[in-house]
C-alpha atoms as a PDB file:
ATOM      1  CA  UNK A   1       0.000   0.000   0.000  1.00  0.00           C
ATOM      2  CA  UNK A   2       1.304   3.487  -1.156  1.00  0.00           C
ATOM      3  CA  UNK A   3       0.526   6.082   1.432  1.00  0.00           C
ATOM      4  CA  UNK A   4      -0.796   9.401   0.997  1.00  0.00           C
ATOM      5  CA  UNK A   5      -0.724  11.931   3.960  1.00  0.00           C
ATOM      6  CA  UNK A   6      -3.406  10.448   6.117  1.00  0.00           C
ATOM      7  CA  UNK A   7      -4.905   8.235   3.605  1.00  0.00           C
ATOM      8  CA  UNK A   8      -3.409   4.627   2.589  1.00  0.00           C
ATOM      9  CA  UNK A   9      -3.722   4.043  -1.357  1.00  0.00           C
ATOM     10  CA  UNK A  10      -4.284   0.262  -2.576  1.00  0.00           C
ATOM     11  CA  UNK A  11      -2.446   0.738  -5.533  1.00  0.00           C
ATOM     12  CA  UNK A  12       1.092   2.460  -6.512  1.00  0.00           C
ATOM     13  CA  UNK A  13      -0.344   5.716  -8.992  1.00  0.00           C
ATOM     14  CA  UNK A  14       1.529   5.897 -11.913  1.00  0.00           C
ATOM     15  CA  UNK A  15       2.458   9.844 -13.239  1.00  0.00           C
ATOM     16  CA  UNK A  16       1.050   9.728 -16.585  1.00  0.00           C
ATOM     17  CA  UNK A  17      -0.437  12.576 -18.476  1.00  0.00           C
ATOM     18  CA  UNK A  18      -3.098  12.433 -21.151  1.00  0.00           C
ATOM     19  CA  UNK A  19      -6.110  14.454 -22.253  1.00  0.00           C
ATOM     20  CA  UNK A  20      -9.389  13.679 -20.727  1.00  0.00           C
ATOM     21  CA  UNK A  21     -12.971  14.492 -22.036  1.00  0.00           C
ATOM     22  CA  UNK A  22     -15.438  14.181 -19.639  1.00  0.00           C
ATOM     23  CA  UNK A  23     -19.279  14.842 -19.130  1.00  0.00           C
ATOM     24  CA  UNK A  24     -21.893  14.863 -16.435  1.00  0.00           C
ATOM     25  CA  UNK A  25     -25.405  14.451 -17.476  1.00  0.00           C
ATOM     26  CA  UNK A  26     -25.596  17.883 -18.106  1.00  0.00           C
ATOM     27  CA  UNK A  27     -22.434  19.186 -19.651  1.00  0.00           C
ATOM     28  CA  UNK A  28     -18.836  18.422 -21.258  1.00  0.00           C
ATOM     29  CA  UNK A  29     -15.373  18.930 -19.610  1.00  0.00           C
ATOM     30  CA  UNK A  30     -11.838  19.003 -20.821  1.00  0.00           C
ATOM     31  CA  UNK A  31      -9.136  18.302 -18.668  1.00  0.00           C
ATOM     32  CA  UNK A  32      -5.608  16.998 -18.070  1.00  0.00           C
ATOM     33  CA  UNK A  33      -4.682  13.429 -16.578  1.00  0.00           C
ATOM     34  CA  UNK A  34      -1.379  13.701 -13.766  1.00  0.00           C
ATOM     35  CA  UNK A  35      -1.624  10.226 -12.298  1.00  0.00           C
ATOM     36  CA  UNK A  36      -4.014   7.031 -12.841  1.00  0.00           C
ATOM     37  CA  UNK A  37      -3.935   3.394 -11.076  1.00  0.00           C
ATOM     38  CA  UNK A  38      -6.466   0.210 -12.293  1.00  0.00           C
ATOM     39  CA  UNK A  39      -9.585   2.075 -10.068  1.00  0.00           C
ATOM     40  CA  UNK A  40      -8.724   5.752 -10.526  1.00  0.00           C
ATOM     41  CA  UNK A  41      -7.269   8.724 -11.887  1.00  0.00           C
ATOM     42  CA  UNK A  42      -6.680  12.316 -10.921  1.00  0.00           C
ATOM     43  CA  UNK A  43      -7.788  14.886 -13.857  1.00  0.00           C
ATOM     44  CA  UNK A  44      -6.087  18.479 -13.612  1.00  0.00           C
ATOM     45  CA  UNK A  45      -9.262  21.007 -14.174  1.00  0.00           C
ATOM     46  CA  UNK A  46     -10.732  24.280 -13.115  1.00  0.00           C
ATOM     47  CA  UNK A  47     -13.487  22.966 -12.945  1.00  0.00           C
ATOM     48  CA  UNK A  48     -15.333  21.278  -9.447  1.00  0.00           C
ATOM     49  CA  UNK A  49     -18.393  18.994  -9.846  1.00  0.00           C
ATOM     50  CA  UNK A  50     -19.963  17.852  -6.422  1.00  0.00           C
ATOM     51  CA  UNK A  51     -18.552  14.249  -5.228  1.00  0.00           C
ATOM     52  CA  UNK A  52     -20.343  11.376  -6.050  1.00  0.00           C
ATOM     53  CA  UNK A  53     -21.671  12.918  -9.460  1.00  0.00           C
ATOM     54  CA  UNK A  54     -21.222  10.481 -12.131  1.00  0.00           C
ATOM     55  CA  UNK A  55     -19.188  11.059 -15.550  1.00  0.00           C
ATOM     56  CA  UNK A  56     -18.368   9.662 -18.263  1.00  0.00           C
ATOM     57  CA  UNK A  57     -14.687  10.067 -19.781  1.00  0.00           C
ATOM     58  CA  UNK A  58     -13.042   9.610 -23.395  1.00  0.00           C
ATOM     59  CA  UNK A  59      -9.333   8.831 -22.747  1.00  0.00           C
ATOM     60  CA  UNK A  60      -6.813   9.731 -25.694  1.00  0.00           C
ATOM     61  CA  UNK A  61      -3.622   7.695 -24.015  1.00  0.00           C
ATOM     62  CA  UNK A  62      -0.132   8.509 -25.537  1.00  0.00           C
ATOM     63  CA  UNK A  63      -0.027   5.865 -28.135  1.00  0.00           C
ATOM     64  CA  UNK A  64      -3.063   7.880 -29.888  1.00  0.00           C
ATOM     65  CA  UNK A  65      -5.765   5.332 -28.898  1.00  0.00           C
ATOM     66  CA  UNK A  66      -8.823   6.446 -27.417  1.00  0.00           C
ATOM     67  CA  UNK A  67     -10.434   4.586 -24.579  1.00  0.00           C
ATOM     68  CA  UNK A  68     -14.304   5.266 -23.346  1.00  0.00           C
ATOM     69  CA  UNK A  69     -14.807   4.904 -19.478  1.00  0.00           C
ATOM     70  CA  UNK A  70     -17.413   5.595 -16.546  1.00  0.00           C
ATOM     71  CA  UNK A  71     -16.385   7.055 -12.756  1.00  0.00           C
ATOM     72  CA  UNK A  72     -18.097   8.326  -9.700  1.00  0.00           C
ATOM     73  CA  UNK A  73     -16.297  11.598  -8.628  1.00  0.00           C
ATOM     74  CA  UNK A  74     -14.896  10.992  -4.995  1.00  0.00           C
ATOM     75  CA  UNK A  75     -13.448  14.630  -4.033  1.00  0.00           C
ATOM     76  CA  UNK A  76     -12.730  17.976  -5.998  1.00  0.00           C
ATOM     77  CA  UNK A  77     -10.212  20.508  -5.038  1.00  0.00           C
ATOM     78  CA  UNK A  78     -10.483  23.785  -6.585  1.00  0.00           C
ATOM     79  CA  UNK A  79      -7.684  26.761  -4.850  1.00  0.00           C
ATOM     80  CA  UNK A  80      -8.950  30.228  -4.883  1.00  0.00           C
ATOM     81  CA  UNK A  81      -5.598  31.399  -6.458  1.00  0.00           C
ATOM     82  CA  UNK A  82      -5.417  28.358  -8.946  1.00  0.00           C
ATOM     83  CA  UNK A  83      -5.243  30.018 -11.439  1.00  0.00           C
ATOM     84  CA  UNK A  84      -2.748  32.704 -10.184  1.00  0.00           C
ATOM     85  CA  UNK A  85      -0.777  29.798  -9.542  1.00  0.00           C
ATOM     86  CA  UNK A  86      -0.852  28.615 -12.806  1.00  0.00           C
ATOM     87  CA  UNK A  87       0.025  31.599 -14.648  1.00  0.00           C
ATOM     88  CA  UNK A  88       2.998  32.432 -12.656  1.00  0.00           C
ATOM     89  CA  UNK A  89       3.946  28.965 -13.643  1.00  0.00           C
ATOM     90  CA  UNK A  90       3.764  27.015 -10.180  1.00  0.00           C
ATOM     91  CA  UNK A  91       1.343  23.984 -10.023  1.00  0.00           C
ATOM     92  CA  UNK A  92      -1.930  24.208  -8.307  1.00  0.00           C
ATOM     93  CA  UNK A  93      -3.805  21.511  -6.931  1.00  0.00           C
ATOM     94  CA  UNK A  94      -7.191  22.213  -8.724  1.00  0.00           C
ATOM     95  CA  UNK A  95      -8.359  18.638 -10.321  1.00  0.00           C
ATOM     96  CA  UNK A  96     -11.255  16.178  -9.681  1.00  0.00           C
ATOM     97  CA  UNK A  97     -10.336  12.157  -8.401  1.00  0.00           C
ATOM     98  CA  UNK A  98     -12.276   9.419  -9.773  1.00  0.00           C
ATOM     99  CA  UNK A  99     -12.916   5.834  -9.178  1.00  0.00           C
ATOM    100  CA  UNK A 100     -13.533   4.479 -12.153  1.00  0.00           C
ATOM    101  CA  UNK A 101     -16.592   2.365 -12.261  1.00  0.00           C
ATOM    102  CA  UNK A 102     -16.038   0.866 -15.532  1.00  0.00           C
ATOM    103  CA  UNK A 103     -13.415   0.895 -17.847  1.00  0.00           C
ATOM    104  CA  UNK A 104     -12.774  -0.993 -21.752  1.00  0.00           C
ATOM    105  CA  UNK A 105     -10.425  -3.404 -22.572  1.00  0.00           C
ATOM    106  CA  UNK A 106      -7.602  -0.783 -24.161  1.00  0.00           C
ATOM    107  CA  UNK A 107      -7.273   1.309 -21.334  1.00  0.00           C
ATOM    108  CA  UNK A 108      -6.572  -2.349 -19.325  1.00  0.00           C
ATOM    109  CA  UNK A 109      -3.856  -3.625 -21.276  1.00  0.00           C
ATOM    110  CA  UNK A 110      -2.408   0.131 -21.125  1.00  0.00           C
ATOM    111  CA  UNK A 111      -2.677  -0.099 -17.529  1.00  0.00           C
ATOM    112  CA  UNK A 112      -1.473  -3.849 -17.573  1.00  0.00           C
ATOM    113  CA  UNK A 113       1.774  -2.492 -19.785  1.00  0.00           C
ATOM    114  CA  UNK A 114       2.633   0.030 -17.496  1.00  0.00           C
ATOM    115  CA  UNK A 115       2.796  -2.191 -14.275  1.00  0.00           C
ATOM    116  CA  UNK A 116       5.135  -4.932 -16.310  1.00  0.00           C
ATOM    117  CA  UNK A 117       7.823  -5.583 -13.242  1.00  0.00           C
ATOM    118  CA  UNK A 118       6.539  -3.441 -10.910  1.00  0.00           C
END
């Protein structure tokens, strides 16, 4: 188990970037993956949707393939001076963790590649 301040993780996140579409029932997101495991990923956005709010998420993973999955939101951060951050060139912490709920075949062999001998 990988720990995490307080919290203990299951799995060992991998730092892997990739855009991510998303949508609620409602509307459609764009945002940034940082890190992803087999049950979740962290997306980098601006924006914050309320926890437990379902989405659904079109993957483009760097070897160009797409990969279609489901998640329940867990937690949203959003700073006040995100953005301020951002622009000055330091990282903020504004992004949205999922648990995925249901993912396609691709994106588990990607997964599945990345873990080889870890």
């Amino acid at each position: 188990m990988e720990k995490l301040g307080n919290e203990m993780r299951r799995e060992k996140r991998l730092l892997k970037r990739f855009e991510v579409e998303f949508s609620t029932s409602d509307q459609n997101y764009q945002g940034l993956c940082r890190n992803l495991c087999l049950n979740g990923l962290f997306i980098k956005t601006r924006k914050k949707i309320p926890a437990d709010t379902l989405i659904e998420m079109t993957v483009h993973l760097p070897d160009r393939s797409i990969s279609k999955l489901r998640g329940r939101i867990k937690w949203a951060i959003k700073e006040t001076y995100g953005l301020i951050l951002e622009r000055a060139g330091m990282p903020s912490k504004d992004g949205i963790g999922v648990q995925l709920i249901d993912i396609d075949n691709n994106f588990f062999e990607y997964i599945k590649s990345l873990t080889k001998g870890i």
